[in-house]
N, C-alpha and C. Protein backbone atom coordinates (compact mmCIF):
# COMPACT_ATOMS: atom_id res chain seq x y z
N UNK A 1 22.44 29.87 21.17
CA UNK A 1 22.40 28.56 20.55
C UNK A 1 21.05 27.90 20.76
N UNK A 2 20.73 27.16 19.85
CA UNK A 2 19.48 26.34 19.89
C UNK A 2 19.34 25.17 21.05
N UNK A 3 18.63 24.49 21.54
CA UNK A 3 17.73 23.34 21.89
C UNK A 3 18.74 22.30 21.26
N UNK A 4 19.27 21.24 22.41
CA UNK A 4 19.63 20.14 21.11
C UNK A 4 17.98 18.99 21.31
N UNK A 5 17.61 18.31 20.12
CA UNK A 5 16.42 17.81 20.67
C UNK A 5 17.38 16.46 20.03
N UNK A 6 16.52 15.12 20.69
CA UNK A 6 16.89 13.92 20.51
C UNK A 6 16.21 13.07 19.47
N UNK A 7 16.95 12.64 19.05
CA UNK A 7 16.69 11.74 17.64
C UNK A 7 16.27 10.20 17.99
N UNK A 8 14.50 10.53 17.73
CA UNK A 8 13.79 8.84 18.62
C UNK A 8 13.34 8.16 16.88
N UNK A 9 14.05 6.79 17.35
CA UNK A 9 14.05 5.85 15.98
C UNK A 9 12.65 5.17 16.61
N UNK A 10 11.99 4.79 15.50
CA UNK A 10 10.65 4.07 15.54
C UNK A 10 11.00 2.46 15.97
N UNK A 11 10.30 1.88 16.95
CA UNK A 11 10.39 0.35 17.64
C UNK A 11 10.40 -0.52 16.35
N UNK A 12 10.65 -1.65 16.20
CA UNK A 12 9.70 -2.49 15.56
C UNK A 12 8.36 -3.08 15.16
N UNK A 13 7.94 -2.66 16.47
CA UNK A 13 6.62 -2.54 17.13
C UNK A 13 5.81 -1.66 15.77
N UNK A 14 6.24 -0.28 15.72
CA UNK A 14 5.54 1.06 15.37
C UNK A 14 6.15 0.60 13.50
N UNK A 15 7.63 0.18 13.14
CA UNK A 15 7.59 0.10 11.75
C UNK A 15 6.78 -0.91 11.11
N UNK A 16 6.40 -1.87 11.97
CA UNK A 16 5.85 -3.24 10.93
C UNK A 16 4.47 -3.18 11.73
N UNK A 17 3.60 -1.86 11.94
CA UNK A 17 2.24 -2.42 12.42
C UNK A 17 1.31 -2.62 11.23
N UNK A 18 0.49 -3.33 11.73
CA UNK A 18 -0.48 -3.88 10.25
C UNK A 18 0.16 -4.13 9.47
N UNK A 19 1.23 -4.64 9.11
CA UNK A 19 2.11 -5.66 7.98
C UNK A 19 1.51 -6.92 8.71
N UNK A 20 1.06 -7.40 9.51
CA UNK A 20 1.31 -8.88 9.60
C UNK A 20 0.03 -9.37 9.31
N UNK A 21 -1.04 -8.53 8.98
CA UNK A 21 -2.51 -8.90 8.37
C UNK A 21 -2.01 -8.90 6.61
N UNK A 22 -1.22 -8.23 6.08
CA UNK A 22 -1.12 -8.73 5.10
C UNK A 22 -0.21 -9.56 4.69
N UNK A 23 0.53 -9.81 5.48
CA UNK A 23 1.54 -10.67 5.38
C UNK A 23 0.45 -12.39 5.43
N UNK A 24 -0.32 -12.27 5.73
CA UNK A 24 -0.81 -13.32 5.81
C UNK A 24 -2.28 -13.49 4.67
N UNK A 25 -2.36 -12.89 4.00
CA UNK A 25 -3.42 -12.57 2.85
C UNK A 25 -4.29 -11.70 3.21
N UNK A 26 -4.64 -10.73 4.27
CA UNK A 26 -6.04 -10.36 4.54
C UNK A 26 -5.64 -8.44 4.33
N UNK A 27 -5.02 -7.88 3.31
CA UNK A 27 -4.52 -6.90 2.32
C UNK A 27 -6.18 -5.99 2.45
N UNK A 28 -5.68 -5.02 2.70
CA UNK A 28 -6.88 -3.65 2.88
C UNK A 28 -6.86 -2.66 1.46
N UNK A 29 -7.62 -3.56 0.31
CA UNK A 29 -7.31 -2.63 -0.87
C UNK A 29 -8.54 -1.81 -1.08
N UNK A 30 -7.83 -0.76 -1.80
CA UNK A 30 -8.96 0.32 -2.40
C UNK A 30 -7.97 0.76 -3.57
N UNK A 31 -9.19 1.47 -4.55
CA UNK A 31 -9.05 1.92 -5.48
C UNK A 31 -7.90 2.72 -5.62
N UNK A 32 -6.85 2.17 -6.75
CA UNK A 32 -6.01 3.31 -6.84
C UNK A 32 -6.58 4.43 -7.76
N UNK A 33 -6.75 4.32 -9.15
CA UNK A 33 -7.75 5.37 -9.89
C UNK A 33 -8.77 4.30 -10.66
N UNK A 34 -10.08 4.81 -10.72
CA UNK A 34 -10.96 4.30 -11.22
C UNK A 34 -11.10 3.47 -12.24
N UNK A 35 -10.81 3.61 -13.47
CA UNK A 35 -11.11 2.57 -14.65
C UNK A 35 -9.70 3.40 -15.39
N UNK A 36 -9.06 2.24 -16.05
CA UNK A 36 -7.66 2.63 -16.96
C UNK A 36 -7.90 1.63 -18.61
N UNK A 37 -7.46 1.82 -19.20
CA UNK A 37 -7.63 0.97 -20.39
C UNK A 37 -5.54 0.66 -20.37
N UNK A 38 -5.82 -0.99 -19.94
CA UNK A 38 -4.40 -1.67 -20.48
C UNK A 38 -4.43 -2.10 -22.11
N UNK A 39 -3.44 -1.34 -22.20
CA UNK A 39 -2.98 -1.55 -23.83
C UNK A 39 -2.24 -2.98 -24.56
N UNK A 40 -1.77 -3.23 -23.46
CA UNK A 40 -1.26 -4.98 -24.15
C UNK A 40 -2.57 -5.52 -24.07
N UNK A 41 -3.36 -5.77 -23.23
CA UNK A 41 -4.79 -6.53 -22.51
C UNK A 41 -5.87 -6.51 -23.82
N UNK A 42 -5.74 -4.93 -24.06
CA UNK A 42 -6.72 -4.54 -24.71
C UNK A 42 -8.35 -4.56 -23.98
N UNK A 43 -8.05 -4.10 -22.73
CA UNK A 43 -9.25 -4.35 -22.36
C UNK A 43 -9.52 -3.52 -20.80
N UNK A 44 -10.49 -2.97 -20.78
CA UNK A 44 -10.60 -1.99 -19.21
C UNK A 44 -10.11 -2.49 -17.86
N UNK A 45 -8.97 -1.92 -17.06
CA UNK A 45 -8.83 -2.78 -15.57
C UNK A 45 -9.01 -1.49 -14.79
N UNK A 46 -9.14 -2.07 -13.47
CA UNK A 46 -9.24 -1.36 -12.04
C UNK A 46 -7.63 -1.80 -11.31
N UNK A 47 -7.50 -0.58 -10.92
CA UNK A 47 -6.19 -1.20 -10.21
C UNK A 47 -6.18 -0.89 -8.47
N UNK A 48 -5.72 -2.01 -7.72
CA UNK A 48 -6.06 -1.42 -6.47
C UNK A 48 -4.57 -1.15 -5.58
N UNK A 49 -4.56 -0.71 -4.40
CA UNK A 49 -3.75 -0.85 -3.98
C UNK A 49 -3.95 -0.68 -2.15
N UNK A 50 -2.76 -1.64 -1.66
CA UNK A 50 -3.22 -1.79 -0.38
C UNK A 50 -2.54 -0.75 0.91
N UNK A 51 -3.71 -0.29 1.39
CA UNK A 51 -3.22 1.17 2.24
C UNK A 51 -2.33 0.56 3.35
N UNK A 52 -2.22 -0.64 3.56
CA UNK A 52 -1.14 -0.82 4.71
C UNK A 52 0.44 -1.33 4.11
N UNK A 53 0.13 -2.16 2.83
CA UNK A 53 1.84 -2.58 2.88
C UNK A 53 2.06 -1.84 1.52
N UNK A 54 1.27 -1.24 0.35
CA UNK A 54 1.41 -0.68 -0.87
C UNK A 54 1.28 -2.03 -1.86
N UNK A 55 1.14 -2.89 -1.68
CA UNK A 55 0.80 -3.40 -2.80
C UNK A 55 0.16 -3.47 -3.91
N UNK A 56 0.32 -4.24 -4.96
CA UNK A 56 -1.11 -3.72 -6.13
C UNK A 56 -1.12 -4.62 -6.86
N UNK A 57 -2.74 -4.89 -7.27
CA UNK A 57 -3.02 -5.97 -7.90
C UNK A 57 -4.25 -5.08 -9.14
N UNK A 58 -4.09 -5.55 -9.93
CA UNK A 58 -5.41 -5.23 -11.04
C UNK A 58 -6.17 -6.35 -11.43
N UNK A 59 -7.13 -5.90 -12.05
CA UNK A 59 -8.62 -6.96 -12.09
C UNK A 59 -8.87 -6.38 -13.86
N UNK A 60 -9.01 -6.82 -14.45
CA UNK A 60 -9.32 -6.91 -15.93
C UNK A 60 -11.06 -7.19 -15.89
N UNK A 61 -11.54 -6.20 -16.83
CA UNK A 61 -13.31 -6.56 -16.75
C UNK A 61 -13.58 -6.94 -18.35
């Protein structure tokens, strides 16, 4: 028979780290893909998204 190994749940601590910088506006975005053309807009955007909580915002040029 196998090893039983133990099943360790993540703190609170470890699930919500760096959520609370964006929770408060200060969001770590980067590029999701480079230049897209929005079709309702009619017009070129960048879309970003933030590596700590996933959010996403686009910018229209």
């Amino acid at each position: 028979m196998g090893d039983v190994l133990p099943f360790k749940r993540k703190t609170a601590a470890e699930k919500h780290k760096g959520k609370s910088l964006c929770r408060s506006g200060f969001h770590k975005w980067k590029i999701c893909s480079a230049k897209q053309f929005d079709v309702k807009q009619g017009k070129l955007v960048t879309r970003y998204r933030c590596e700590r909580c996933g959010a996403e915002k686009v910018e229209a040029h």
